[in-house]
C-alpha atoms as a PDB file:
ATOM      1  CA  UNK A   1      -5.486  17.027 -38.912  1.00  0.00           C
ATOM      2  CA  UNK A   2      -7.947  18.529 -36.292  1.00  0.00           C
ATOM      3  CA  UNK A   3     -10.257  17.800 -33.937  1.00  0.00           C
ATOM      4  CA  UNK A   4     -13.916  19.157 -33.746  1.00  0.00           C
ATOM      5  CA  UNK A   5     -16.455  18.644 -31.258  1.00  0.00           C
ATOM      6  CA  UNK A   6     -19.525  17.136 -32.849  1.00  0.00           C
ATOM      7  CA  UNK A   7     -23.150  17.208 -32.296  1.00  0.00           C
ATOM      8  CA  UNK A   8     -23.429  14.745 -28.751  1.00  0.00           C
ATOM      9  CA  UNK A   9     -21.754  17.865 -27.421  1.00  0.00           C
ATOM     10  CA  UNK A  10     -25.061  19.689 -27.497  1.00  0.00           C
ATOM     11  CA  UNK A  11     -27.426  19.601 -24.319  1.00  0.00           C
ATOM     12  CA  UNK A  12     -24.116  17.821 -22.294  1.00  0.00           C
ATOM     13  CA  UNK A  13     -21.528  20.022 -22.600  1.00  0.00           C
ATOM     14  CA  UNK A  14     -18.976  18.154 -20.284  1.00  0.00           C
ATOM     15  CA  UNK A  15     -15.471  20.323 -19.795  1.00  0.00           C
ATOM     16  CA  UNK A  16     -13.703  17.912 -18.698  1.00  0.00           C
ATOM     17  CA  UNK A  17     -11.868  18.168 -22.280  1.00  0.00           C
ATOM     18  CA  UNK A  18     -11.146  22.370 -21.795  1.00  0.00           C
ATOM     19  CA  UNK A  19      -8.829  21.331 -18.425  1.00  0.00           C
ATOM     20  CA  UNK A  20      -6.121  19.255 -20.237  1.00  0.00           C
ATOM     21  CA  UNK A  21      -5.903  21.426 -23.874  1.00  0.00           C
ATOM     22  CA  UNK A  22      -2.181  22.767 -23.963  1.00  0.00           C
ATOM     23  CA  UNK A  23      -3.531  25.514 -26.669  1.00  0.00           C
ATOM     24  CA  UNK A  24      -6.731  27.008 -24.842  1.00  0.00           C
ATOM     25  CA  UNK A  25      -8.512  26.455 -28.215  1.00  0.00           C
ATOM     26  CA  UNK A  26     -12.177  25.636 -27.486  1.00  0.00           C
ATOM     27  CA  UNK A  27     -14.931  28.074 -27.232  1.00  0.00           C
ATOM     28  CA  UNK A  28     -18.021  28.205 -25.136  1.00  0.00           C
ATOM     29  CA  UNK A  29     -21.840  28.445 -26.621  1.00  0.00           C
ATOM     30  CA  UNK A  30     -24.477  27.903 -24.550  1.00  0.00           C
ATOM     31  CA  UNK A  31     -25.694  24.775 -24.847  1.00  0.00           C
ATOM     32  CA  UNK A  32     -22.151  22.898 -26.528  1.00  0.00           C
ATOM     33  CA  UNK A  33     -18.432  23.663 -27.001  1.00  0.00           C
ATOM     34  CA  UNK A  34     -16.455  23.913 -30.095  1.00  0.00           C
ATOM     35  CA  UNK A  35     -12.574  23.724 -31.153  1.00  0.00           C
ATOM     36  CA  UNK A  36     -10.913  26.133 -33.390  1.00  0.00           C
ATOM     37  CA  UNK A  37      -9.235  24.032 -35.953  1.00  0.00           C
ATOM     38  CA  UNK A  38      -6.613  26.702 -36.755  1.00  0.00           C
ATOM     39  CA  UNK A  39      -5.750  26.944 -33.181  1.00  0.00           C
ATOM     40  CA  UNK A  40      -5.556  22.913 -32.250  1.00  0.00           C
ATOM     41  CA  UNK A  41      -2.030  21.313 -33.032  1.00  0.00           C
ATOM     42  CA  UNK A  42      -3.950  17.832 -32.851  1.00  0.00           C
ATOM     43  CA  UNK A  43      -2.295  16.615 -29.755  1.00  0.00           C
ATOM     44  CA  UNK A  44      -5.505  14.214 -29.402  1.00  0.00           C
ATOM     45  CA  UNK A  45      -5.478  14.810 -25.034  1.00  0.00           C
ATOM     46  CA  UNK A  46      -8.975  15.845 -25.231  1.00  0.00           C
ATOM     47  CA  UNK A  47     -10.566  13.515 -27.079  1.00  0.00           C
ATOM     48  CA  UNK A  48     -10.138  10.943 -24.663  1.00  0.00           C
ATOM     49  CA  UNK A  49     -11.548  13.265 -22.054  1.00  0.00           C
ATOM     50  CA  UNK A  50     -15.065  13.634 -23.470  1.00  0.00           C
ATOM     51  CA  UNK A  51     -17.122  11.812 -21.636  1.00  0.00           C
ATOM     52  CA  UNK A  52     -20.099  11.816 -24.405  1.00  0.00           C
ATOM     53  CA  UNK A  53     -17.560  11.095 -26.966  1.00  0.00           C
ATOM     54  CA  UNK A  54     -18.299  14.011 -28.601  1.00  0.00           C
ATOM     55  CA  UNK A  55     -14.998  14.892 -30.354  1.00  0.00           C
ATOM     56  CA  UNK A  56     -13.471  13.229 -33.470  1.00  0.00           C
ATOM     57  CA  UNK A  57     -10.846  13.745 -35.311  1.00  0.00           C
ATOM     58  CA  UNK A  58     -11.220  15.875 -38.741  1.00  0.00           C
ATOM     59  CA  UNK A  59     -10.226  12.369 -41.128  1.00  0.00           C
ATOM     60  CA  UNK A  60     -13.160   9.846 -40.433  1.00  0.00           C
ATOM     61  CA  UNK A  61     -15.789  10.135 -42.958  1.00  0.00           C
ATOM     62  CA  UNK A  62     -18.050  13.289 -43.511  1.00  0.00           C
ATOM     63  CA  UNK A  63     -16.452  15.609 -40.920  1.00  0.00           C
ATOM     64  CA  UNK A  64     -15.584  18.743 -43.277  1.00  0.00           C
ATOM     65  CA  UNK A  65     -19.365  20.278 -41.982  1.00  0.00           C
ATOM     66  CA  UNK A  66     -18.593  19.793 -38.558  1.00  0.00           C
ATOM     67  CA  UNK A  67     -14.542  21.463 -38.948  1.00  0.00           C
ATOM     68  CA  UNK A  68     -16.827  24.781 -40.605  1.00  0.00           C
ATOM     69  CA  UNK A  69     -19.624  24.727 -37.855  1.00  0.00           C
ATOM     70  CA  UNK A  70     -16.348  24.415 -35.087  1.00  0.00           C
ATOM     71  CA  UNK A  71     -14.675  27.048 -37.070  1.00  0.00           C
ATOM     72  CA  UNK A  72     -17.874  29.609 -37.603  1.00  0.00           C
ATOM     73  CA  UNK A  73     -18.932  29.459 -33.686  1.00  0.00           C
ATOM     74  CA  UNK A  74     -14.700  29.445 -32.454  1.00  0.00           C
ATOM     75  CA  UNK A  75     -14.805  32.811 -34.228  1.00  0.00           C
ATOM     76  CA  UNK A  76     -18.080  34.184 -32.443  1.00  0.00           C
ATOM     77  CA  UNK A  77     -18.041  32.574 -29.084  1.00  0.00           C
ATOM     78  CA  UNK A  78     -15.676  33.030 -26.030  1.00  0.00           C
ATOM     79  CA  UNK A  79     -12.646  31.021 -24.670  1.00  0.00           C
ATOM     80  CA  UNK A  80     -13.697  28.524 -21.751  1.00  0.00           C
ATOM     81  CA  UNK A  81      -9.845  26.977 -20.232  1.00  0.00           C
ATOM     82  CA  UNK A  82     -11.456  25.771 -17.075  1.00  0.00           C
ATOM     83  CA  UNK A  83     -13.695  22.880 -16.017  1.00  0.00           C
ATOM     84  CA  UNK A  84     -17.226  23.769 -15.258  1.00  0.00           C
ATOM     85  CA  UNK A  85     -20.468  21.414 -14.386  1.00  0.00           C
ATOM     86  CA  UNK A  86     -22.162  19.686 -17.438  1.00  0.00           C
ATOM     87  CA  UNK A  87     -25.595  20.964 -18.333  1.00  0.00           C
ATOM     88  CA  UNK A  88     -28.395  19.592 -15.976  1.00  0.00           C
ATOM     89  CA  UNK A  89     -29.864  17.368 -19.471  1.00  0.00           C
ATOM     90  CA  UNK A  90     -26.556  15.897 -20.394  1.00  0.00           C
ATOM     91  CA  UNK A  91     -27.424  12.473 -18.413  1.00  0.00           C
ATOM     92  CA  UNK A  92     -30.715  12.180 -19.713  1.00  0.00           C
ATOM     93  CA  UNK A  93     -29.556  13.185 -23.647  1.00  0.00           C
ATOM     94  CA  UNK A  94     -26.070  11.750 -24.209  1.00  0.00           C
ATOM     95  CA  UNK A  95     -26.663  10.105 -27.435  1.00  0.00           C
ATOM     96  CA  UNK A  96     -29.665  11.275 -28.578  1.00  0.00           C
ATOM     97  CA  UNK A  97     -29.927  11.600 -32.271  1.00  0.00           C
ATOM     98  CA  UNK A  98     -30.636  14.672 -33.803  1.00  0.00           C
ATOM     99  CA  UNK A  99     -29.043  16.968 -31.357  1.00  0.00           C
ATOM    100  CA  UNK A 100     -27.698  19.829 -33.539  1.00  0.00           C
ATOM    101  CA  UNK A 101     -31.757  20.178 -35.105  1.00  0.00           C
ATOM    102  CA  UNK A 102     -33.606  19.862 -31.904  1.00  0.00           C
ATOM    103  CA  UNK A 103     -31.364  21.706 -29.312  1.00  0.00           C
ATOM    104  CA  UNK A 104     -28.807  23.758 -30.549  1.00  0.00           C
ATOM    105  CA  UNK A 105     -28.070  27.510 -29.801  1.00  0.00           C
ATOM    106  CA  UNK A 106     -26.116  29.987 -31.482  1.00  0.00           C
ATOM    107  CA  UNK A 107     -26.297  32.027 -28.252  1.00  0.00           C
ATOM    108  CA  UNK A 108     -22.498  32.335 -26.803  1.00  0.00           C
ATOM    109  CA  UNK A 109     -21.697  30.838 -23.263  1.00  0.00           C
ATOM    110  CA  UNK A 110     -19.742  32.846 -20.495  1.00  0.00           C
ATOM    111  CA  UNK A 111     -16.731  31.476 -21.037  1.00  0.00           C
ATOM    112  CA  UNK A 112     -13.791  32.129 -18.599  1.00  0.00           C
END
């Protein structure tokens, strides 16, 4: 098992999940974060973090797309290990359907 960040991510971006992951293994883009499933050991700490309940855990139903779009943006964007401020939209868009369609980037973030 695994745990991926999943579309309410996008537009929020909270970090408050980057700050408690023993394995540094989530990766900054500029509008969401991802997890690299080869690099999580499925400890679960950050899930509870996530303010915008954004990351799940690889067996509930239909997740194998989101463990491919964590691991295909992992590989491209840079490590982020330390808490930074949500974007200025996550507020106003936590929940909003149809995130990934609307909003997201493949551009990388800064990282650490």
């Amino acid at each position: 098992m695994t745990y991926v960040v999943t579309d309410n991510c996008i537009m929020c971006k909270y970090t408050d999940c980057v700050e408690v992951c023993p394995v540094d293994c989530f990766y900054e883009g500029e509008n969401t974060l991802v997890i690299h499933p080869d690099e999580c050991i499925d400890c679960g700490v950050c899930e509870p973090e996530c303010p915008a309940d954004a990351i799940r855990p690889d067996t509930e139903p239909n997740m194998e797309d989101w463990v491919e779009f964590n691991r295909k943006y992992s590989e491209l964007w840079p490590v982020i290990t330390q808490k930074k401020d949500p974007m200025p939209t996550a507020a106003e868009l936590d929940g909003t359907e149809g995130k990934l369609e609307k909003y997201f980037s493949e551009a990388p973030g800064e990282g650490d």
